[in-house]
PDB file of N, CA and C in Angstrom:
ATOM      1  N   UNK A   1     -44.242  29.722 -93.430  1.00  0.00           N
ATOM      2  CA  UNK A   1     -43.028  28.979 -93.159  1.00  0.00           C
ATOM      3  C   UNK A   1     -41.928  29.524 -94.081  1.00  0.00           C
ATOM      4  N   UNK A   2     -40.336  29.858 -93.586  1.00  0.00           N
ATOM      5  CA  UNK A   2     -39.599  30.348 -94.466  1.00  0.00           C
ATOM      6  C   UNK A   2     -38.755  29.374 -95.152  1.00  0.00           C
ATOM      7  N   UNK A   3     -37.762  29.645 -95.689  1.00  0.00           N
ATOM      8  CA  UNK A   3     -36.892  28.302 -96.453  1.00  0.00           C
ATOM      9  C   UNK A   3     -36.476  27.757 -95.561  1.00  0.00           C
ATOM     10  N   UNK A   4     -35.967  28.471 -94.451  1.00  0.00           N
ATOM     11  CA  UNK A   4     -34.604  27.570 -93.426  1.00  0.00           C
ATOM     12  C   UNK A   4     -36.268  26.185 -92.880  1.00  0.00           C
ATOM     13  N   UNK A   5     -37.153  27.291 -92.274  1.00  0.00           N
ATOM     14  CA  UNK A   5     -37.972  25.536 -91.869  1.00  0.00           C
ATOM     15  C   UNK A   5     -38.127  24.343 -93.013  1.00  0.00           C
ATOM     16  N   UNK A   6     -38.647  25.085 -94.094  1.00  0.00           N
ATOM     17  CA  UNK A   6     -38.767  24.107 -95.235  1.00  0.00           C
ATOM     18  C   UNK A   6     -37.666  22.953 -94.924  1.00  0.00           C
ATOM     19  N   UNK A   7     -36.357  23.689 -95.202  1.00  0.00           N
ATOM     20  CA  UNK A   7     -35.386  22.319 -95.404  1.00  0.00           C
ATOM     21  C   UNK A   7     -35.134  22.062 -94.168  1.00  0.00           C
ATOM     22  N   UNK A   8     -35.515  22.559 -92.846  1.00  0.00           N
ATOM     23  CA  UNK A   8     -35.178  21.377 -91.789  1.00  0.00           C
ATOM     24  C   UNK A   8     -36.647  20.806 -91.582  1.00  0.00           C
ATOM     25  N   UNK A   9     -37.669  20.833 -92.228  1.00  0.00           N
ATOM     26  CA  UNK A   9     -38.562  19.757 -92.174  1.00  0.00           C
ATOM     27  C   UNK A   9     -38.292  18.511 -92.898  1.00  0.00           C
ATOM     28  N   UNK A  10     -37.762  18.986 -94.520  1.00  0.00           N
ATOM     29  CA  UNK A  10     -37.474  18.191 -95.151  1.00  0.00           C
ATOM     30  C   UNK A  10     -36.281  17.433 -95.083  1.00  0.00           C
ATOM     31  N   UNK A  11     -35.133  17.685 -94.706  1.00  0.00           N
ATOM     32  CA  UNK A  11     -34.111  17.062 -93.922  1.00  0.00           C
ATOM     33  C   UNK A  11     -34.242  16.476 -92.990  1.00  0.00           C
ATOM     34  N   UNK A  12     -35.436  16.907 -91.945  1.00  0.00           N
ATOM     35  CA  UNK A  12     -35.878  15.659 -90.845  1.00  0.00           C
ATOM     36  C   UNK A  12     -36.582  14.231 -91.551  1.00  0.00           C
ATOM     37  N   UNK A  13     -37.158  14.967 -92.448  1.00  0.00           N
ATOM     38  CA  UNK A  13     -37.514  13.077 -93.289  1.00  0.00           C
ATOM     39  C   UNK A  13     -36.791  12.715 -93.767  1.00  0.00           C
ATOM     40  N   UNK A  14     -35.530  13.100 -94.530  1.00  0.00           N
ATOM     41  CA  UNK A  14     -34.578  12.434 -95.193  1.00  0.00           C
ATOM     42  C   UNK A  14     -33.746  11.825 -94.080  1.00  0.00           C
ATOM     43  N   UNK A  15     -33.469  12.326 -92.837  1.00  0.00           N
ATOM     44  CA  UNK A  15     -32.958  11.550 -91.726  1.00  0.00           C
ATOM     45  C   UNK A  15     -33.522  10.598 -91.052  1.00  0.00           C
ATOM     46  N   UNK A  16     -34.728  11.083 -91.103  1.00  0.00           N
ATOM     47  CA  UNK A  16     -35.982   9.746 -90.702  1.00  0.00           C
ATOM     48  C   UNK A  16     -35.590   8.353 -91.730  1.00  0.00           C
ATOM     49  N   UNK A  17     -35.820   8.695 -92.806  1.00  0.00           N
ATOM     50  CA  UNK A  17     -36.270   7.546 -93.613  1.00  0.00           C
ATOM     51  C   UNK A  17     -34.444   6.478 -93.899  1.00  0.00           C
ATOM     52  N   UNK A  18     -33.602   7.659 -93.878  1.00  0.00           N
ATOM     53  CA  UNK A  18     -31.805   6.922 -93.929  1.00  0.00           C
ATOM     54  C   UNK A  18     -32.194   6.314 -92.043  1.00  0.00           C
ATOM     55  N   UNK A  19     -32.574   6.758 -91.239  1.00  0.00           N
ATOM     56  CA  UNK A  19     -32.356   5.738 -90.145  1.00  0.00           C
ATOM     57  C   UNK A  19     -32.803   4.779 -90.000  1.00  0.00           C
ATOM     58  N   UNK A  20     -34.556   4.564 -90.693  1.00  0.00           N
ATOM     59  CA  UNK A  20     -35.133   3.512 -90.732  1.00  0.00           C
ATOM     60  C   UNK A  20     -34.737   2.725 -91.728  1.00  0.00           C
ATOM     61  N   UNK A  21     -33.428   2.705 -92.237  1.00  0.00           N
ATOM     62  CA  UNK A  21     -32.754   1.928 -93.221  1.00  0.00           C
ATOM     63  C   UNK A  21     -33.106   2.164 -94.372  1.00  0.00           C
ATOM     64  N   UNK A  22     -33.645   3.217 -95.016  1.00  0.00           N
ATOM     65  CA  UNK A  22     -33.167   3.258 -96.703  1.00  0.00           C
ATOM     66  C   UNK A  22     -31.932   2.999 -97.255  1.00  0.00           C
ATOM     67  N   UNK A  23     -31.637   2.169 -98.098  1.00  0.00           N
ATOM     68  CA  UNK A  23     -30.818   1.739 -98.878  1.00  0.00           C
ATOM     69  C   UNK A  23     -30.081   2.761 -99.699  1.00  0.00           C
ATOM     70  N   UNK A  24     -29.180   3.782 -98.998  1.00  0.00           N
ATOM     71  CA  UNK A  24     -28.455   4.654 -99.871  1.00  0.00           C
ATOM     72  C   UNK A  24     -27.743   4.223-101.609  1.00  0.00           C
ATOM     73  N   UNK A  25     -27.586   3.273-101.505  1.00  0.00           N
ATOM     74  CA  UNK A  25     -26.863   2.878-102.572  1.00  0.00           C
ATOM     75  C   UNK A  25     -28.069   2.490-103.502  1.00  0.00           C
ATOM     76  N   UNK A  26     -29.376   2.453-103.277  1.00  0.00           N
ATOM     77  CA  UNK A  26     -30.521   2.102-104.246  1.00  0.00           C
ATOM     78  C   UNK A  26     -30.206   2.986-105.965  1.00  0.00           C
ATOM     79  N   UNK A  27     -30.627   2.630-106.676  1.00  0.00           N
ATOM     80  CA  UNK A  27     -30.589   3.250-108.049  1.00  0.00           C
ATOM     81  C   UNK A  27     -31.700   4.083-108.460  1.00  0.00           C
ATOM     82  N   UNK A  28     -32.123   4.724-108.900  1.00  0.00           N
ATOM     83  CA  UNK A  28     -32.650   5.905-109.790  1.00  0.00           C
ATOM     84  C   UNK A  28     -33.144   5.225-110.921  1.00  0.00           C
ATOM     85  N   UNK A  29     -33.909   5.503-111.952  1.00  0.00           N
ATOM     86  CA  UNK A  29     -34.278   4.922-112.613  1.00  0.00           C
ATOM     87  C   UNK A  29     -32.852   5.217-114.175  1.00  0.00           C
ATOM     88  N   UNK A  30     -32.507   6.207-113.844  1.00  0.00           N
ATOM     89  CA  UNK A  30     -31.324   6.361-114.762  1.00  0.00           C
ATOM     90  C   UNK A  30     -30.007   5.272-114.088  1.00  0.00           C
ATOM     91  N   UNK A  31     -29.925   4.981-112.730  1.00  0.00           N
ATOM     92  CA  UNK A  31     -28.872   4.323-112.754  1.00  0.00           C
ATOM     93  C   UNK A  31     -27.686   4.868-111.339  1.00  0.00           C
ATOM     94  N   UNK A  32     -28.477   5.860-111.384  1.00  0.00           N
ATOM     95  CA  UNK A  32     -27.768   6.628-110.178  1.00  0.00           C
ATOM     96  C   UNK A  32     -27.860   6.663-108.670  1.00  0.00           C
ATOM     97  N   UNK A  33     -27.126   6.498-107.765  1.00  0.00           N
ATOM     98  CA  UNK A  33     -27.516   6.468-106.182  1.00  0.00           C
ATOM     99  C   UNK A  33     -27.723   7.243-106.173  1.00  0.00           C
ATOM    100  N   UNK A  34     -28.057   7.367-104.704  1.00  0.00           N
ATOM    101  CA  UNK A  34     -28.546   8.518-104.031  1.00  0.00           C
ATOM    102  C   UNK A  34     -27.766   9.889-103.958  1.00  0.00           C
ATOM    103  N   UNK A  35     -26.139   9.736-103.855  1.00  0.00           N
ATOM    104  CA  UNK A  35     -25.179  10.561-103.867  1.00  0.00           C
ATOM    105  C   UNK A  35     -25.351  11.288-104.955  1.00  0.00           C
ATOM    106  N   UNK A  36     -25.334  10.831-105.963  1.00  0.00           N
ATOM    107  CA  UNK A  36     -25.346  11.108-107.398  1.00  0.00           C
ATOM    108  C   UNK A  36     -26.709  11.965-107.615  1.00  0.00           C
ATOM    109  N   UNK A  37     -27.249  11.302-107.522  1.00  0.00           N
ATOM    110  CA  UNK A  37     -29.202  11.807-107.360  1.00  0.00           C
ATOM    111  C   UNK A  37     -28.897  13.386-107.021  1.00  0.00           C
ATOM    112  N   UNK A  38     -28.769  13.275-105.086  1.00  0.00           N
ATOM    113  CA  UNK A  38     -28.543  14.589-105.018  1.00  0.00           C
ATOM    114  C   UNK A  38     -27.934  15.401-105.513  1.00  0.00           C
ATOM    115  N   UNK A  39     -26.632  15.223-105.807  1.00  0.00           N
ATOM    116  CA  UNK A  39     -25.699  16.268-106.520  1.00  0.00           C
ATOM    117  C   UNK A  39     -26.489  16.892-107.555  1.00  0.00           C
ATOM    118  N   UNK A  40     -27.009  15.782-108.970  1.00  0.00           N
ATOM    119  CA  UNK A  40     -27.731  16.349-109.763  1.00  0.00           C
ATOM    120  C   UNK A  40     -28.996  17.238-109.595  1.00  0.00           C
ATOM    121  N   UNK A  41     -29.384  17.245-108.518  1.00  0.00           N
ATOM    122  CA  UNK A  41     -31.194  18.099-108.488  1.00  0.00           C
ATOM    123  C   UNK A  41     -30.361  19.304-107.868  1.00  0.00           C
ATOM    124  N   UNK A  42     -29.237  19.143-106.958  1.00  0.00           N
ATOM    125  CA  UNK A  42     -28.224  20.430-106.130  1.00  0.00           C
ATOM    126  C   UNK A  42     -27.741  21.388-107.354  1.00  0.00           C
ATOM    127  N   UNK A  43     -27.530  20.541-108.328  1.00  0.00           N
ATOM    128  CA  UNK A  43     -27.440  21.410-109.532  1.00  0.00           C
ATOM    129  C   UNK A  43     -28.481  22.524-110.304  1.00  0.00           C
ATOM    130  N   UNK A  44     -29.092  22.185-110.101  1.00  0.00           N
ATOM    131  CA  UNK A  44     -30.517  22.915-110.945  1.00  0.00           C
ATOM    132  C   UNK A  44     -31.037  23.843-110.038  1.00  0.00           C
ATOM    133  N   UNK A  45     -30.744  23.628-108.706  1.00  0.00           N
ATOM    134  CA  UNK A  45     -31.492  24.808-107.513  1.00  0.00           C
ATOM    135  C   UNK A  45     -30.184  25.580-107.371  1.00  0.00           C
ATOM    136  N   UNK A  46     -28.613  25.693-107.994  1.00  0.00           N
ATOM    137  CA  UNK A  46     -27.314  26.267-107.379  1.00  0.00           C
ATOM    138  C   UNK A  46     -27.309  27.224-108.975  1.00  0.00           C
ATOM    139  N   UNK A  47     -27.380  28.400-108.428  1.00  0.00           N
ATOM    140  CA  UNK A  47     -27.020  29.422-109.182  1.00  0.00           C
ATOM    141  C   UNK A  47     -25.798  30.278-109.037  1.00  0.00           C
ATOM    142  N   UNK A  48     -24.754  31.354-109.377  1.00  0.00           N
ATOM    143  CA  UNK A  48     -23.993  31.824-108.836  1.00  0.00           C
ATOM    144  C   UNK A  48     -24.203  33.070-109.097  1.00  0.00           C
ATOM    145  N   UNK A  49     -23.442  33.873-107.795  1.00  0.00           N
ATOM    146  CA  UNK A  49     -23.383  33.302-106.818  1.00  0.00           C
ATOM    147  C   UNK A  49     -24.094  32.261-105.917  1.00  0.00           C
ATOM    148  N   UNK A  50     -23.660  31.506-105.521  1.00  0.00           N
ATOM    149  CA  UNK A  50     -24.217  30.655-104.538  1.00  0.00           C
ATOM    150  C   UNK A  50     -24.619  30.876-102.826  1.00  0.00           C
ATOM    151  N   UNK A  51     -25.460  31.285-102.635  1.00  0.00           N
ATOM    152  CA  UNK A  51     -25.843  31.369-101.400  1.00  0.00           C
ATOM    153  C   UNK A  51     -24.891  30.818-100.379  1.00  0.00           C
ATOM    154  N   UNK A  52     -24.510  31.182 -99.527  1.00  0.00           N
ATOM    155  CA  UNK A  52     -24.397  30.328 -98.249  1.00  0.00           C
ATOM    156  C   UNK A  52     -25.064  29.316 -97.533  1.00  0.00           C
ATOM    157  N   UNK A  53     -26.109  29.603 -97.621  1.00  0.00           N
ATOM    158  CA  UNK A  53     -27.015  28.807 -96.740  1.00  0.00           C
ATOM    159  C   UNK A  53     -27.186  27.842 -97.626  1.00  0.00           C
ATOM    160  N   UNK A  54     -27.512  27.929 -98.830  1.00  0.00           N
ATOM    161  CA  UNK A  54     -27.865  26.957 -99.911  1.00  0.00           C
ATOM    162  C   UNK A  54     -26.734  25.964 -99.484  1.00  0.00           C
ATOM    163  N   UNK A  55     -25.421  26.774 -99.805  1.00  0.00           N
ATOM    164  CA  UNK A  55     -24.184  25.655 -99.280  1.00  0.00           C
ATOM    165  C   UNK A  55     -24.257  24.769 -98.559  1.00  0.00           C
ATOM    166  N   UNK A  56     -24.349  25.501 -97.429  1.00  0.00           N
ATOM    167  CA  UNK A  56     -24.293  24.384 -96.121  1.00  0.00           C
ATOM    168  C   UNK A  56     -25.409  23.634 -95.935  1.00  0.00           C
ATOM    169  N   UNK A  57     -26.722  23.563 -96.677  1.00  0.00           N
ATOM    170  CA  UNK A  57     -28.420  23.098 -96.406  1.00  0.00           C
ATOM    171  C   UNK A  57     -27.716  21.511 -97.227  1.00  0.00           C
ATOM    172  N   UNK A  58     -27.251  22.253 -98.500  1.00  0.00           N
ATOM    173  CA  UNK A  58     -26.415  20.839 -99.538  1.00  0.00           C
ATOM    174  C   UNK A  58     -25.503  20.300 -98.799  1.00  0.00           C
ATOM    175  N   UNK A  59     -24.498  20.608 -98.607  1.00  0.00           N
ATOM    176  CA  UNK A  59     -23.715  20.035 -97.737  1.00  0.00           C
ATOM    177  C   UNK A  59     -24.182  19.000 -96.391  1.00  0.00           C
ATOM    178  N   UNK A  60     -25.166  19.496 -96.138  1.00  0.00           N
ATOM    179  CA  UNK A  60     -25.907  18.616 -94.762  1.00  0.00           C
ATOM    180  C   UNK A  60     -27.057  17.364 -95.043  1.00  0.00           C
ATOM    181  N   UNK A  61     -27.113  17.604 -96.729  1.00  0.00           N
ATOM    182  CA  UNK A  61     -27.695  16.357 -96.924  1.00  0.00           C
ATOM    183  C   UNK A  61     -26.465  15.802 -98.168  1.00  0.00           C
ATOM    184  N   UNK A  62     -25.537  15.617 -98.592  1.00  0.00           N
ATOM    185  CA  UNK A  62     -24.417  14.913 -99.003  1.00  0.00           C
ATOM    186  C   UNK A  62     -23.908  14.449 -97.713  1.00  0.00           C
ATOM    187  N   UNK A  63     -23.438  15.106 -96.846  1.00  0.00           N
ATOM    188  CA  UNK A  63     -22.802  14.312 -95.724  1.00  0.00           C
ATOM    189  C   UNK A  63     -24.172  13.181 -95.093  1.00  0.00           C
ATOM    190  N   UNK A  64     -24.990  13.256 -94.567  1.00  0.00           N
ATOM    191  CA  UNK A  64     -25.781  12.516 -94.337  1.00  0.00           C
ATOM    192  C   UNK A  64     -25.794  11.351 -95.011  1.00  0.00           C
ATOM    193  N   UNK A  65     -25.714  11.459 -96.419  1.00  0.00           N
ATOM    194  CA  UNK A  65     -25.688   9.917 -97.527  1.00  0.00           C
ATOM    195  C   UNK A  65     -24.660   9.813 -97.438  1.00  0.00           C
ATOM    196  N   UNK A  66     -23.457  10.755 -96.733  1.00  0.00           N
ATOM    197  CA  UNK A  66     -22.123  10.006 -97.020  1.00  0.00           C
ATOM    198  C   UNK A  66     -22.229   8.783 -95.777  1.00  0.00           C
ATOM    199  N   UNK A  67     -22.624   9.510 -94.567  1.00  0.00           N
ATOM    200  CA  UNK A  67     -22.466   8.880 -93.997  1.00  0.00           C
ATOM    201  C   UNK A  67     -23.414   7.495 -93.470  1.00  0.00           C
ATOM    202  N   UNK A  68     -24.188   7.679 -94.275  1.00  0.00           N
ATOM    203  CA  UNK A  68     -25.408   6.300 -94.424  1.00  0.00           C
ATOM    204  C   UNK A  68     -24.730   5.610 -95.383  1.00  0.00           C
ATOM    205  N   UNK A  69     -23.814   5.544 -96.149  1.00  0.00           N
ATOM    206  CA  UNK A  69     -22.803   4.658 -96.707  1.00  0.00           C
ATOM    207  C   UNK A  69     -22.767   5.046 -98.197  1.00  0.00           C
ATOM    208  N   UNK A  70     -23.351   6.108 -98.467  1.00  0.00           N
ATOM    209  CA  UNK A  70     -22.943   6.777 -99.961  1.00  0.00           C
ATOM    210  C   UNK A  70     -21.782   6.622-100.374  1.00  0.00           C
ATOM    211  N   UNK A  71     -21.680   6.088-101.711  1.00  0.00           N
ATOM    212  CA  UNK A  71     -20.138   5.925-102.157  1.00  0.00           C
ATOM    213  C   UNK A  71     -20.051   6.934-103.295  1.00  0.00           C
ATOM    214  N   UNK A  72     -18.725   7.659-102.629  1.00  0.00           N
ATOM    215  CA  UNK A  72     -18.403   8.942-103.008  1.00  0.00           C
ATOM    216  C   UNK A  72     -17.191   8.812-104.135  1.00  0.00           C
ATOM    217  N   UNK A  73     -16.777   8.170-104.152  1.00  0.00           N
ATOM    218  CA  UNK A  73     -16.005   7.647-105.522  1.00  0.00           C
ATOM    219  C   UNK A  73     -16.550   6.711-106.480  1.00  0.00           C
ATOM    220  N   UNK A  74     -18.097   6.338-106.591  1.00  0.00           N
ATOM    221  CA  UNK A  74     -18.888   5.945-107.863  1.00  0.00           C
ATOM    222  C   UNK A  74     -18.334   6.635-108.785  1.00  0.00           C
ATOM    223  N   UNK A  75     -18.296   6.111-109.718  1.00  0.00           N
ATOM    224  CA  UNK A  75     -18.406   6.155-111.082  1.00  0.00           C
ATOM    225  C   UNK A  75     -19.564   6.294-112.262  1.00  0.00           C
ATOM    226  N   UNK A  76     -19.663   7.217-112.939  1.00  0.00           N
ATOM    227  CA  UNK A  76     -20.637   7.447-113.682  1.00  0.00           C
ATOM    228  C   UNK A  76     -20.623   6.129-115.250  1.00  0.00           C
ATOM    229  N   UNK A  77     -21.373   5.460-115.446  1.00  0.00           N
ATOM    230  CA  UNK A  77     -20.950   4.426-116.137  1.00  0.00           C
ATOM    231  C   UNK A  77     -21.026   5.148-117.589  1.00  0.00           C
ATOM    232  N   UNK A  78     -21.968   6.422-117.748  1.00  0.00           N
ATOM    233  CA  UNK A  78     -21.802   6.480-119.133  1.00  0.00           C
ATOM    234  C   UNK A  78     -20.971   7.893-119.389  1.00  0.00           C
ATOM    235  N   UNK A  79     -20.358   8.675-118.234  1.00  0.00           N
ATOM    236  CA  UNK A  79     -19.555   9.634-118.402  1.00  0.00           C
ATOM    237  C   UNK A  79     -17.941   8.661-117.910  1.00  0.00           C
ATOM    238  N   UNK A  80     -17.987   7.791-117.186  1.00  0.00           N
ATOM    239  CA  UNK A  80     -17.162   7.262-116.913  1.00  0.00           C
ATOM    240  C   UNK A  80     -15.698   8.079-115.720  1.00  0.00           C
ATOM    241  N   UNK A  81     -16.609   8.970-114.830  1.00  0.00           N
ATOM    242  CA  UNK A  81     -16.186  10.496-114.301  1.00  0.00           C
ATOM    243  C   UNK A  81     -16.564  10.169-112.831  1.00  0.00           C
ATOM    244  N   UNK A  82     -16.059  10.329-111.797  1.00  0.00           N
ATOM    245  CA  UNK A  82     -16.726  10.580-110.402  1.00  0.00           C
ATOM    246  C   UNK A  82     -17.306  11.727-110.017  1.00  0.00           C
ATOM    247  N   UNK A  83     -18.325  11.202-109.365  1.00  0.00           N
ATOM    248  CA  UNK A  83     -18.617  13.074-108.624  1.00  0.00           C
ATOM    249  C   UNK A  83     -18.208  14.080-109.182  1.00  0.00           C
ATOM    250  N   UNK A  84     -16.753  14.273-108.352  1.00  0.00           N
ATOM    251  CA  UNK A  84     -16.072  15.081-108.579  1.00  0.00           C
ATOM    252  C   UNK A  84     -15.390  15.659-109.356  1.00  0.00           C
ATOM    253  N   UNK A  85     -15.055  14.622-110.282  1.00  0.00           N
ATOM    254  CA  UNK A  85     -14.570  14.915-111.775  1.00  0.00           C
ATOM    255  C   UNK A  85     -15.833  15.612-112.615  1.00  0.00           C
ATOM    256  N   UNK A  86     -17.023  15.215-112.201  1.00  0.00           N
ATOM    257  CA  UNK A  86     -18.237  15.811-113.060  1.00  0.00           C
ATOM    258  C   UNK A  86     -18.874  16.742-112.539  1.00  0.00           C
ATOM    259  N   UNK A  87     -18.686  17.155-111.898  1.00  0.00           N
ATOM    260  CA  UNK A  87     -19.092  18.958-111.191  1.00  0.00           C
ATOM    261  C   UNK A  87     -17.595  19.880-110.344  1.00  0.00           C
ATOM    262  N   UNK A  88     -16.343  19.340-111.161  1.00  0.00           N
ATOM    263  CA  UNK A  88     -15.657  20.427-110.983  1.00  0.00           C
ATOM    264  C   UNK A  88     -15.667  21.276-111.972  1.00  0.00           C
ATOM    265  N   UNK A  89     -16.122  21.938-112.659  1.00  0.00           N
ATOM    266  CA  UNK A  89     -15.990  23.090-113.188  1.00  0.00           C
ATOM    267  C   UNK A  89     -17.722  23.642-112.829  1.00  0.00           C
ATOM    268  N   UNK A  90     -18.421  23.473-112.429  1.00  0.00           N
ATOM    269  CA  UNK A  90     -20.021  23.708-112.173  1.00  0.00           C
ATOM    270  C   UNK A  90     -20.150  24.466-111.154  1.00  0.00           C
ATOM    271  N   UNK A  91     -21.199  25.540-110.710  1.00  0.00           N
ATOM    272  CA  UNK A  91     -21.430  26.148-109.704  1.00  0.00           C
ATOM    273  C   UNK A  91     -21.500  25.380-108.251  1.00  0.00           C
ATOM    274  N   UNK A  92     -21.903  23.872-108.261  1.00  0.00           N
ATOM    275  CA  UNK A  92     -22.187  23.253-107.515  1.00  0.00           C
ATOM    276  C   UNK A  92     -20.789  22.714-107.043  1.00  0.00           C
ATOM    277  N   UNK A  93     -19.757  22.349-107.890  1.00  0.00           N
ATOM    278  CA  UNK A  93     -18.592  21.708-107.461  1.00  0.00           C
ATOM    279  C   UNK A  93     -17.690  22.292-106.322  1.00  0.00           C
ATOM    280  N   UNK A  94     -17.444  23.372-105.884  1.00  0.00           N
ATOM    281  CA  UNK A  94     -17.275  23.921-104.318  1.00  0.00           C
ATOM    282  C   UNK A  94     -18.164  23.127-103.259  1.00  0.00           C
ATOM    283  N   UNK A  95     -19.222  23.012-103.570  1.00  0.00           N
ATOM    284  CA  UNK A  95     -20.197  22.104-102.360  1.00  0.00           C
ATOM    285  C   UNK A  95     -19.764  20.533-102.033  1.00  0.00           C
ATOM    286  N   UNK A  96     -20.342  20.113-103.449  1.00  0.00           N
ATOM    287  CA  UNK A  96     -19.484  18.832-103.209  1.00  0.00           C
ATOM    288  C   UNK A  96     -17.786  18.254-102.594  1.00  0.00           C
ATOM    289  N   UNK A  97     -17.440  18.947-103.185  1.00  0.00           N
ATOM    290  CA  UNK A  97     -16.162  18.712-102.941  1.00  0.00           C
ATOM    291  C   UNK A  97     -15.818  19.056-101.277  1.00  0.00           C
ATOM    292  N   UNK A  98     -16.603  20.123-100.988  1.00  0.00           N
ATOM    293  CA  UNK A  98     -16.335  20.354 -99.366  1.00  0.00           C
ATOM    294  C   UNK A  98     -16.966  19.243 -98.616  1.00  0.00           C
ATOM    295  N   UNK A  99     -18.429  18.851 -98.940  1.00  0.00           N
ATOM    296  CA  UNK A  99     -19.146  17.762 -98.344  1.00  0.00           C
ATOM    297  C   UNK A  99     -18.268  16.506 -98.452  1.00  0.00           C
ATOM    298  N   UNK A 100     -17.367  15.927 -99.579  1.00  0.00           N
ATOM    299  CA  UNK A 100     -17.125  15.107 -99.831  1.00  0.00           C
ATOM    300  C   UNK A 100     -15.435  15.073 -99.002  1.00  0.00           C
ATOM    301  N   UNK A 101     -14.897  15.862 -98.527  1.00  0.00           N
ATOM    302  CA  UNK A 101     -13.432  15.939 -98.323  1.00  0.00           C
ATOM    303  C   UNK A 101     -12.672  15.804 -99.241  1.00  0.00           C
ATOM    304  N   UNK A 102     -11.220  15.578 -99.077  1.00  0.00           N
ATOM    305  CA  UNK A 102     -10.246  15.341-100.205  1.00  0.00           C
ATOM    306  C   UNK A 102     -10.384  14.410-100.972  1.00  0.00           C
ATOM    307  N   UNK A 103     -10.236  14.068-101.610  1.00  0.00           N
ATOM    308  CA  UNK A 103     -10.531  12.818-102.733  1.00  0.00           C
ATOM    309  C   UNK A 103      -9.893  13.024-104.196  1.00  0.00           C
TER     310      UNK A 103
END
């Protein structure tokens, strides 16, 4: 199996489990939704250059929690930073920010 199946297997359960109502806004044991969640693990697999595909694979699961009701202007309570304020200067912050629109 190559990467592209990997993540559309694994993106079919993450769509599975947001339709059967997972609670996007649930917390992390640090404190973080799901939005947040992802961004951070999107971090650690985003090297630069950044792939393309990597891009758009991230991008297709941020929009997904956006649109299962991810709130994209959270606030980090102990950076006190959104999203976006906290991965604009990061390899990852082009992704987000495209997944996320203007803001």
């Amino acid at each position: 199996m190559n990467t592209s199946e990997q993540f559309m297997n694994a993106f079919g359960v993450l769509e599975r489990v947001v339709l059967l109502g997972a609670d996007v806004d649930a917390r992390d044991s640090f404190g973080n939704p799901a939005l947040a969640r992802a961004a951070l693990d999107a971090r650690q697999v985003v090297d630069e250059p950044l792939l393309p595909e990597l891009g758009i694979d991230l991008q297709r699961i941020l929009r997904l929690l956006l649109e299962a009701g991810g709130d994209p202007d959270w606030i980090n309570p102990r950076t006190e930073q959104t999203l976006v304020e906290s991965f604009r200067d990061d390899p990852f912050g082009p992704v987000l920010v495209t997944a996320l629109g203007d803001r």
